[in-house]
N, C-alpha and C. Protein backbone atom coordinates (compact mmCIF):
# COMPACT_ATOMS: atom_id res chain seq x y z
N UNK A 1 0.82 -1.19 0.00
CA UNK A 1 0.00 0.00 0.00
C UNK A 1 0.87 1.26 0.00
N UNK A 2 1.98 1.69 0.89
CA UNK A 2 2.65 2.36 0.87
C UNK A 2 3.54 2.73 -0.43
N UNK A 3 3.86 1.68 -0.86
CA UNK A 3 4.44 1.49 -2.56
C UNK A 3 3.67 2.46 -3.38
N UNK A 4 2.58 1.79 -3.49
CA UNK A 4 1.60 2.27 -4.64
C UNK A 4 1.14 3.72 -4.13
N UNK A 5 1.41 4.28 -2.71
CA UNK A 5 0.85 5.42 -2.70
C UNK A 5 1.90 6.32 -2.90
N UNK A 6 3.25 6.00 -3.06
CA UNK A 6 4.62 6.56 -2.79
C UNK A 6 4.28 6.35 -5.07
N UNK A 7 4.40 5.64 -5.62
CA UNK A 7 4.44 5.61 -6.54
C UNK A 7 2.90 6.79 -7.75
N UNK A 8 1.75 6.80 -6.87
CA UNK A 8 0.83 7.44 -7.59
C UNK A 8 1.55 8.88 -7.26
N UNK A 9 2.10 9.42 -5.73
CA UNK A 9 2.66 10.53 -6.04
C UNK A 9 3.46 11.21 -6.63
N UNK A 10 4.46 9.96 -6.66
CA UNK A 10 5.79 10.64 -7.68
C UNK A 10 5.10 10.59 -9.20
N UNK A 11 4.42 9.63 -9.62
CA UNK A 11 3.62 9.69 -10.68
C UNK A 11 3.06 11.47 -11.37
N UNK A 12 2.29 12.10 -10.18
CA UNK A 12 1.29 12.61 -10.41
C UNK A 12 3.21 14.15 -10.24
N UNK A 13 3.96 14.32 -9.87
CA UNK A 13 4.85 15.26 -9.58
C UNK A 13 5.32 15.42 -11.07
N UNK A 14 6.11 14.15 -11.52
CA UNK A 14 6.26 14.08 -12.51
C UNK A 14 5.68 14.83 -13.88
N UNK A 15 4.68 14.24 -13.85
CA UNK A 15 3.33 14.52 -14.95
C UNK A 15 3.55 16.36 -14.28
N UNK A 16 3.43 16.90 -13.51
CA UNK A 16 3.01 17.96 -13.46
C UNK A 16 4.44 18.82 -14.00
N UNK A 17 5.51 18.15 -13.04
CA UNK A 17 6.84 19.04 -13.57
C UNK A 17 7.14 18.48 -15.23
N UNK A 18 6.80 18.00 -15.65
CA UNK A 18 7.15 17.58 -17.17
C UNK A 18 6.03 18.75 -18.00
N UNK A 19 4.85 19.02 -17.84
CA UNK A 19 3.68 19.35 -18.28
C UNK A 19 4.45 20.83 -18.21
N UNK A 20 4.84 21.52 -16.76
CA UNK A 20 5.63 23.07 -16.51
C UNK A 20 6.74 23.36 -17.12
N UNK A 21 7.61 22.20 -17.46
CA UNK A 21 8.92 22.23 -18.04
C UNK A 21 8.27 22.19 -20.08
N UNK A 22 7.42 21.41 -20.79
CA UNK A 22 7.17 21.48 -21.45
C UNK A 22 6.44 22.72 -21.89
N UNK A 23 5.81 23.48 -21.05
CA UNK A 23 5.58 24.66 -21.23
C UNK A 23 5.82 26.08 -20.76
N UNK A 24 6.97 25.48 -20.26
CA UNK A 24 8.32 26.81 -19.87
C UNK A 24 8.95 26.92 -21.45
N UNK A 25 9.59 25.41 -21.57
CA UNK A 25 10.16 25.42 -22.64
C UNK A 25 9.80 25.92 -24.25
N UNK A 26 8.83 25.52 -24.21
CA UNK A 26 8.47 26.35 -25.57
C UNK A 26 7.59 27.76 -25.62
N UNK A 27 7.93 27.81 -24.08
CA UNK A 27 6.97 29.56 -24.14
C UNK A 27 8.23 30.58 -24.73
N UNK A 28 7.99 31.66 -25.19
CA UNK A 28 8.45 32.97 -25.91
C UNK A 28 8.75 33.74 -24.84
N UNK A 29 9.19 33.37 -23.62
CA UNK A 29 8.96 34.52 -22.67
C UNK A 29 10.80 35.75 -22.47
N UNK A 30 10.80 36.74 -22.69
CA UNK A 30 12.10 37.04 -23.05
C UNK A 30 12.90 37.42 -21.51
N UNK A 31 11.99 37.23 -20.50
CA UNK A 31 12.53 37.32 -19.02
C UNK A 31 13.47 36.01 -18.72
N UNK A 32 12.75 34.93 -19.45
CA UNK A 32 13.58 33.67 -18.45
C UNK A 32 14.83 33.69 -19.71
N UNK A 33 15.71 33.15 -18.80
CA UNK A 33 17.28 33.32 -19.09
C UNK A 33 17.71 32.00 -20.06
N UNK A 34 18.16 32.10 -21.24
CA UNK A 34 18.54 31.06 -22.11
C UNK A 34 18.53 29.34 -21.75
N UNK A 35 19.69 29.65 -20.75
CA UNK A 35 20.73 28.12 -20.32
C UNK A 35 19.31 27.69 -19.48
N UNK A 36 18.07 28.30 -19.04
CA UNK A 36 16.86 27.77 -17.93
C UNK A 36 16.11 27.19 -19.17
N UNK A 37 15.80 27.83 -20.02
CA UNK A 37 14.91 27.21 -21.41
C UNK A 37 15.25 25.84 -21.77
N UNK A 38 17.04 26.10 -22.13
CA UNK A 38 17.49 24.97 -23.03
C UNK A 38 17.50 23.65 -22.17
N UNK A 39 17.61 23.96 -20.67
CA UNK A 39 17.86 22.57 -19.81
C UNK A 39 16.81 22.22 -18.66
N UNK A 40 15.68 22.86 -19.60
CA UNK A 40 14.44 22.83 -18.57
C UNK A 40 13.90 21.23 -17.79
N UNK A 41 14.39 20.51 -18.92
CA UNK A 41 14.00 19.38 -18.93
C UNK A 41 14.53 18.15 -17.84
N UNK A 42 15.45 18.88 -17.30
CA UNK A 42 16.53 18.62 -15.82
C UNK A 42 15.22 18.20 -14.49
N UNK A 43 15.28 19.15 -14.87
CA UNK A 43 13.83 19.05 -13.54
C UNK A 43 13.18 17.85 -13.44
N UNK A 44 12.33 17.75 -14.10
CA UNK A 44 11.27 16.40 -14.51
C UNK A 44 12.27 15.05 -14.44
N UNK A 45 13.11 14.88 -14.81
CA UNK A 45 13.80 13.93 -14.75
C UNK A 45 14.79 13.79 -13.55
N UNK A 46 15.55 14.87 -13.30
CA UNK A 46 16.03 14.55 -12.08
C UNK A 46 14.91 14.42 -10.61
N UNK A 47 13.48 15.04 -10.70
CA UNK A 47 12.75 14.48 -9.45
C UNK A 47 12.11 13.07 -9.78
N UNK A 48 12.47 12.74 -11.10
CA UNK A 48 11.75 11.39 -11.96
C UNK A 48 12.77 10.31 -11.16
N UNK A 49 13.67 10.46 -11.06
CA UNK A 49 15.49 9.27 -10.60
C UNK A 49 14.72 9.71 -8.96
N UNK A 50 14.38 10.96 -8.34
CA UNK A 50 14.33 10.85 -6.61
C UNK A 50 13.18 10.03 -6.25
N UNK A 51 11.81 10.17 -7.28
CA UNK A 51 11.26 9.58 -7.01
C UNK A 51 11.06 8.28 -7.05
N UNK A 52 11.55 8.03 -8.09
CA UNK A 52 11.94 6.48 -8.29
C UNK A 52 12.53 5.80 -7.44
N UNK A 53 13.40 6.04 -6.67
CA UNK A 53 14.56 5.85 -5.17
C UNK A 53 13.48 5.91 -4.34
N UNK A 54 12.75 6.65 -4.00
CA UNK A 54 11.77 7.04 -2.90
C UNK A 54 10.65 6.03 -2.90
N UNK A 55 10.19 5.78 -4.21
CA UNK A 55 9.09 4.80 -4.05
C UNK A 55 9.71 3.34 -3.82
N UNK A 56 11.14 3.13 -4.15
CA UNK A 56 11.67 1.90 -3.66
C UNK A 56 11.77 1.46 -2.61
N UNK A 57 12.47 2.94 -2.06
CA UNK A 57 13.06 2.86 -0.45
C UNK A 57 12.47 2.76 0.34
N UNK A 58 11.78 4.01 0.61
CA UNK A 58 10.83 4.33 1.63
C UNK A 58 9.72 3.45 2.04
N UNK A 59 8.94 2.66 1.59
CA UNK A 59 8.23 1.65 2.18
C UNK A 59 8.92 0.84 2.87
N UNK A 60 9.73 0.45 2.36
CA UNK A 60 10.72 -0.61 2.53
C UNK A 60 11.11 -0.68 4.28
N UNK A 61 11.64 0.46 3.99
CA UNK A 61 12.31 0.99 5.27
C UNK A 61 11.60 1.55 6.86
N UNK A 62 10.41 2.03 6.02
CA UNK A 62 8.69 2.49 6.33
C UNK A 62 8.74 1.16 7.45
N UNK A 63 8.26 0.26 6.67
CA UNK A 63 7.87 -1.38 7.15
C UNK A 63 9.00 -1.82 7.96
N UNK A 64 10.63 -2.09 7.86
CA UNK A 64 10.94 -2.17 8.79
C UNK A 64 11.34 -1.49 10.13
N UNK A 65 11.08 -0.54 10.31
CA UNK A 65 11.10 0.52 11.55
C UNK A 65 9.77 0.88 12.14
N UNK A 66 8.96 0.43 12.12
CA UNK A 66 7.23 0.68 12.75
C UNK A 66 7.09 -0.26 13.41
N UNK A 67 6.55 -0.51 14.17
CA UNK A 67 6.20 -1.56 15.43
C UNK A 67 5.18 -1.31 16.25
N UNK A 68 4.70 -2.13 16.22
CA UNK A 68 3.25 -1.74 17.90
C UNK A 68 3.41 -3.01 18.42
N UNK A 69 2.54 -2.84 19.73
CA UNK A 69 2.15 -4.19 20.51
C UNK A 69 1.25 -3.08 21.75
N UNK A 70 -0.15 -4.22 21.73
CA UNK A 70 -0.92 -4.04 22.64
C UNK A 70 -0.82 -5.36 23.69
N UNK A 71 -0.51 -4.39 24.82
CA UNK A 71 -0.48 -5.84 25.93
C UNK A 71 -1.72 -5.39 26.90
N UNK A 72 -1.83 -5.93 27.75
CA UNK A 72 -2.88 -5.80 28.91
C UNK A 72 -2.65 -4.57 29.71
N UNK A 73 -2.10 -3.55 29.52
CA UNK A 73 -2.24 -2.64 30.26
C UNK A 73 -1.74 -1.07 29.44
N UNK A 74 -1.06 -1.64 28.44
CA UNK A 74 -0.20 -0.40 27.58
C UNK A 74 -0.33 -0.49 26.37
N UNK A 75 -0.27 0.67 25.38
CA UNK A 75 -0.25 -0.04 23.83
C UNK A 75 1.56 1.04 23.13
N UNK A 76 2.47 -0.05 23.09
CA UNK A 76 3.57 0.24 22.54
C UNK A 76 3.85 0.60 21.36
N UNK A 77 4.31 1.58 20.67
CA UNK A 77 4.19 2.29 19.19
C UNK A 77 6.23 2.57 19.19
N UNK A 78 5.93 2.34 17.67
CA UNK A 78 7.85 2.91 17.65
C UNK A 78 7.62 3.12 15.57
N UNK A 79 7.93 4.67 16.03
CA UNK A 79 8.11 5.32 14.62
C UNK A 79 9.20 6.09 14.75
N UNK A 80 9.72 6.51 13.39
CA UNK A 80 10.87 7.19 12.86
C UNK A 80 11.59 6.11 12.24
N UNK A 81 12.54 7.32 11.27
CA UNK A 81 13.55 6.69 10.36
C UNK A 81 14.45 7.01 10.74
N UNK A 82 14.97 7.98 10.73
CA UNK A 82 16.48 8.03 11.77
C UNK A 82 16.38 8.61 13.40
N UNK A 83 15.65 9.23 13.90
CA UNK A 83 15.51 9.17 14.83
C UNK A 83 13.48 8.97 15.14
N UNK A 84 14.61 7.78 16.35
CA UNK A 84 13.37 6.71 16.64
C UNK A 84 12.28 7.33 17.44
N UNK A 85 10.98 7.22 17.78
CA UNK A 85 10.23 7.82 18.93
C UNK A 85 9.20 6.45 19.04
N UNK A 86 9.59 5.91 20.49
CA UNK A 86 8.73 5.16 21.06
C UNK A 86 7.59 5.84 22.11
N UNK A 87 6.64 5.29 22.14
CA UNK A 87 5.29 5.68 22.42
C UNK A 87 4.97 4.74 23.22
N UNK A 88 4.44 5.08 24.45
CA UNK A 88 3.69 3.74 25.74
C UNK A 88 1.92 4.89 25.89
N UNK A 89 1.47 3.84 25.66
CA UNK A 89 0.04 4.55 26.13
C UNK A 89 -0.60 3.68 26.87
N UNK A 90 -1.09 4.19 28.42
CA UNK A 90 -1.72 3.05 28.88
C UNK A 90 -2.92 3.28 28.75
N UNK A 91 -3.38 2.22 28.94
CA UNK A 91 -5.01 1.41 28.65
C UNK A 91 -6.15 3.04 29.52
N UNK A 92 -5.90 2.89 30.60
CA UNK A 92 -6.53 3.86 31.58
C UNK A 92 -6.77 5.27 31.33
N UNK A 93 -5.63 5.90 30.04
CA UNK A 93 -5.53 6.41 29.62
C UNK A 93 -5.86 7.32 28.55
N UNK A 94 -6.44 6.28 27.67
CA UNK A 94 -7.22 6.28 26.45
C UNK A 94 -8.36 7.60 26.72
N UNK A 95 -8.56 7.90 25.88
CA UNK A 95 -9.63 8.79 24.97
C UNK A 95 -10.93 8.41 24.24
N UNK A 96 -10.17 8.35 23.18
CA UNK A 96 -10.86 7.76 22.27
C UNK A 96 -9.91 6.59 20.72
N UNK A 97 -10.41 5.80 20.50
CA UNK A 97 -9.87 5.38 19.49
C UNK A 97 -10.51 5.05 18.55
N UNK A 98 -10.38 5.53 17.57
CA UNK A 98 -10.61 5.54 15.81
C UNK A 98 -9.69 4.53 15.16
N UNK A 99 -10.79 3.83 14.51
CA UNK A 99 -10.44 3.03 13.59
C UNK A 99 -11.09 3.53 11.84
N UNK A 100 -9.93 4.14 11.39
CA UNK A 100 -9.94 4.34 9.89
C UNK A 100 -9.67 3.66 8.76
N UNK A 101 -10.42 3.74 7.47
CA UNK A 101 -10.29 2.86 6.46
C UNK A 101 -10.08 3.94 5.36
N UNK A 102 -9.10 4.10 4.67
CA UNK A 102 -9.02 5.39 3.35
C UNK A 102 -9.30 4.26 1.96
N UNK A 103 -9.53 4.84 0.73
CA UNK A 103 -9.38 3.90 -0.42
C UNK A 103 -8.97 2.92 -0.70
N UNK A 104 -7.46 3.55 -0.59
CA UNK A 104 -5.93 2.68 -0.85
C UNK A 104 -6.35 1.56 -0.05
N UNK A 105 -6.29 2.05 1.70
CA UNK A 105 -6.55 0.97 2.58
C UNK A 105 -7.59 -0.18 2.16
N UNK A 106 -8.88 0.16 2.06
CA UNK A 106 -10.12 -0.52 1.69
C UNK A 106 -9.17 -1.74 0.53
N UNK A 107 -8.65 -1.16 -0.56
CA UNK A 107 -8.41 -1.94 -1.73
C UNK A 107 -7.36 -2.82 -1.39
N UNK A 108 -6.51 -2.98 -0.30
CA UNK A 108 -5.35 -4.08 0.49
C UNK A 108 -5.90 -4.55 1.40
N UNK A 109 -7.17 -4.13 2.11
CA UNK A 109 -7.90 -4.67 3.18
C UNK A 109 -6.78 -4.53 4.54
N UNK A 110 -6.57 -3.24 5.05
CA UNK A 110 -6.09 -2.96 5.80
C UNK A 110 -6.66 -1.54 6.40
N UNK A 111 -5.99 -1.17 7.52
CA UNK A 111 -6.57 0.07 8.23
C UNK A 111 -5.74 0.44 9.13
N UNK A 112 -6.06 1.36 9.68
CA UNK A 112 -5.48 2.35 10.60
C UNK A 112 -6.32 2.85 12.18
N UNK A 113 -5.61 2.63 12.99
CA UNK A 113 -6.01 2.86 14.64
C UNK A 113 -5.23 3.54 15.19
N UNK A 114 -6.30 4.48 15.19
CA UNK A 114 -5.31 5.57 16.41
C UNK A 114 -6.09 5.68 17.76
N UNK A 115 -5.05 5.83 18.56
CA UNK A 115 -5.38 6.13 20.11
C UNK A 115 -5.21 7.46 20.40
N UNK A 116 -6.06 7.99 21.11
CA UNK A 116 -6.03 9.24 21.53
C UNK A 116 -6.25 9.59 22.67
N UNK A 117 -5.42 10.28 23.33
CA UNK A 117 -5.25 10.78 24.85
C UNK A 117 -5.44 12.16 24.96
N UNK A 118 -5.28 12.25 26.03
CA UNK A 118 -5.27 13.75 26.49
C UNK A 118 -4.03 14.67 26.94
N UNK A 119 -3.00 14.15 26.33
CA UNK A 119 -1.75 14.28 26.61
C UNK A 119 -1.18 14.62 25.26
N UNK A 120 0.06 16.01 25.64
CA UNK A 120 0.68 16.85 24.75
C UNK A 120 1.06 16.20 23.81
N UNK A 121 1.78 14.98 23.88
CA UNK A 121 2.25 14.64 22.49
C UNK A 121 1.05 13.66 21.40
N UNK A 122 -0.42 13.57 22.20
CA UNK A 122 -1.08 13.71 20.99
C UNK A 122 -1.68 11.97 21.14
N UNK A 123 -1.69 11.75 20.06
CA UNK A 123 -2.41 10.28 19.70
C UNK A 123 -1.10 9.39 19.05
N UNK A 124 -1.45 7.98 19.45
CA UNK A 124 -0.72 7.06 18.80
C UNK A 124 -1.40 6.51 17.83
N UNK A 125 -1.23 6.18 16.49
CA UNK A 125 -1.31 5.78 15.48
C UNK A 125 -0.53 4.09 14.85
N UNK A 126 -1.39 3.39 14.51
CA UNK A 126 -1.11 2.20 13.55
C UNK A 126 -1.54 1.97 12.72
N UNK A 127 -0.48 1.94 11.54
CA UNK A 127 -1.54 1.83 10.36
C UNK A 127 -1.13 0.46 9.81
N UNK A 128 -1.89 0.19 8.70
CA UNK A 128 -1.43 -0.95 7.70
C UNK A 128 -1.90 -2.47 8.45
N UNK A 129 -2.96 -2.22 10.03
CA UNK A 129 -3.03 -3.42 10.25
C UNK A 129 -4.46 -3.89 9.01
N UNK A 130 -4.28 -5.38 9.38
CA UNK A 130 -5.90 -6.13 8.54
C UNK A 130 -6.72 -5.62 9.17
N UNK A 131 -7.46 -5.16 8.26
CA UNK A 131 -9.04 -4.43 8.64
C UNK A 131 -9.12 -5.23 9.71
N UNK A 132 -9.58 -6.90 9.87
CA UNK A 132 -10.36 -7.23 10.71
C UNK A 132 -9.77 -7.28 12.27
N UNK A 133 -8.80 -7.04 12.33
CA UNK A 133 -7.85 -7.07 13.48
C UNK A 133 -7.95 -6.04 14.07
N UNK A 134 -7.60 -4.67 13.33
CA UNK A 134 -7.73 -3.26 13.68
C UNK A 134 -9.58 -3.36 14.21
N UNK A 135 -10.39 -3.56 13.14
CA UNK A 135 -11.59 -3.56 14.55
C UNK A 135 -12.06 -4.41 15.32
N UNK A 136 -11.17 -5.49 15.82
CA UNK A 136 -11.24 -6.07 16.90
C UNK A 136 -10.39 -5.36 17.97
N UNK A 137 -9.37 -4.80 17.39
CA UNK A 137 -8.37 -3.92 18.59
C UNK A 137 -9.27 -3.03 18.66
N UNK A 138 -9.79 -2.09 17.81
CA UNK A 138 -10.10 -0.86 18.66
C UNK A 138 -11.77 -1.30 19.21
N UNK A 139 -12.29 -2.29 19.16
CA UNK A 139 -13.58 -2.09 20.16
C UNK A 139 -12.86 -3.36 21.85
N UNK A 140 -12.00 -4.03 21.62
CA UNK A 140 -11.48 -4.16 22.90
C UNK A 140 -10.62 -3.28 23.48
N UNK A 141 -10.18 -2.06 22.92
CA UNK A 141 -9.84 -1.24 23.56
C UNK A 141 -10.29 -0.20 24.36
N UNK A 142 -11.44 -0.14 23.51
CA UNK A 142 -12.43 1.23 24.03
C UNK A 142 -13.15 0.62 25.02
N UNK A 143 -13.05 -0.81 25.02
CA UNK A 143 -14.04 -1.57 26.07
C UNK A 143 -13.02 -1.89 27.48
N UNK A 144 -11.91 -1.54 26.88
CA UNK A 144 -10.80 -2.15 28.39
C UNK A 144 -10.96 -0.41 28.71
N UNK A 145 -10.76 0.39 28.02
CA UNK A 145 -10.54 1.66 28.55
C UNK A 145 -11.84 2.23 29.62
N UNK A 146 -12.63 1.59 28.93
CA UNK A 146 -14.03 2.11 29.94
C UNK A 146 -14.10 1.52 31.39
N UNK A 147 -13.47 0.08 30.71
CA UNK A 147 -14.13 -0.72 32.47
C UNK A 147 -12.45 0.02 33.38
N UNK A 148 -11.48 0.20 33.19
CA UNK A 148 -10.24 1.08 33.93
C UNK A 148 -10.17 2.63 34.03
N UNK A 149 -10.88 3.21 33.74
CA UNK A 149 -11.64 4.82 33.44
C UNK A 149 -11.68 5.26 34.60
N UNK A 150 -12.18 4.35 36.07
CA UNK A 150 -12.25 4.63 37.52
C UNK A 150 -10.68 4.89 37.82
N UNK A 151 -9.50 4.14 37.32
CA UNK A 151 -8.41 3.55 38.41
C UNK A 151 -7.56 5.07 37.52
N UNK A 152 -7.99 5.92 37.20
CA UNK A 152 -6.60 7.00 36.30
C UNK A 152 -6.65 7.95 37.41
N UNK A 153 -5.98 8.49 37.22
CA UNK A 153 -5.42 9.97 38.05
C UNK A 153 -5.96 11.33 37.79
């Protein structure tokens, strides 16, 4: 999923800087400077080679550095690419949690759960689990969070 969404973007960059460069290039305009006309075509192709790298890499790398685990009292999150940020949210804690489904998702049969607290750094997020898992996590969560709702601070 990440592939194909890393790939429709560089797709759609492309198409647009090729479309600006094709019509930089043959515009008449006597402001833009020669050597920008003649090598307009740099552009489109050199973000064509980043993106290409990017739609390889980045999932790749995406997938191995993400992690969760829900245990009986905490739900453990670990994102970043070079610098890491692990996440503990306990159960008692909880808010609310949303379980989301976007297109892309729907069409791999996967989804996204986020937890949400009341605390500065915000909500924890998982994405890419199987639909049917993600809403089994998030209605035993919202259901552990309610019956521990008494024991928080």
């Amino acid at each position: 999923m990440w592939t194909l969404g890393a790939a429709i973007g560089s797709a759609i960059g492309v198409a647009l800087l090729s479309g600006a460069a094709f019509g930089i290039g043959y515009a008449e305009w006597d402001w833009v400077p020669g050597p920008v006309l003649t090598n307009i075509w740099w552009a489109p192709g050199a973000f064509a080679l980043y993106a290409t790298a990017s739609t390889i890499i980045s999932p790749r790398w995406r997938y191995s550095v993400h992690r969760w685990e829900v245990t009986e009292d905490v739900i453990y999150t670990r994102t970043g690419w070079i610098n890491r940020q692990w996440q503990l949210v306990p159960i008692n804690r909880i808010q609310t949690v949303d379980h989301t489904q976007g297109w892309m998702e729907r069409l791999f049969k996967v989804a996204t759960l986020e937890v949400q607290t009341a605390s500065h750094a915000g909500s924890s997020t998982i994405e890419g689990l199987d639909a049917a898992d993600a809403q089994r996590i998030s209605e035993d969560l919202a259901a552990r969070a309610g019956q521990m709702r008494n024991d928080a601070t």
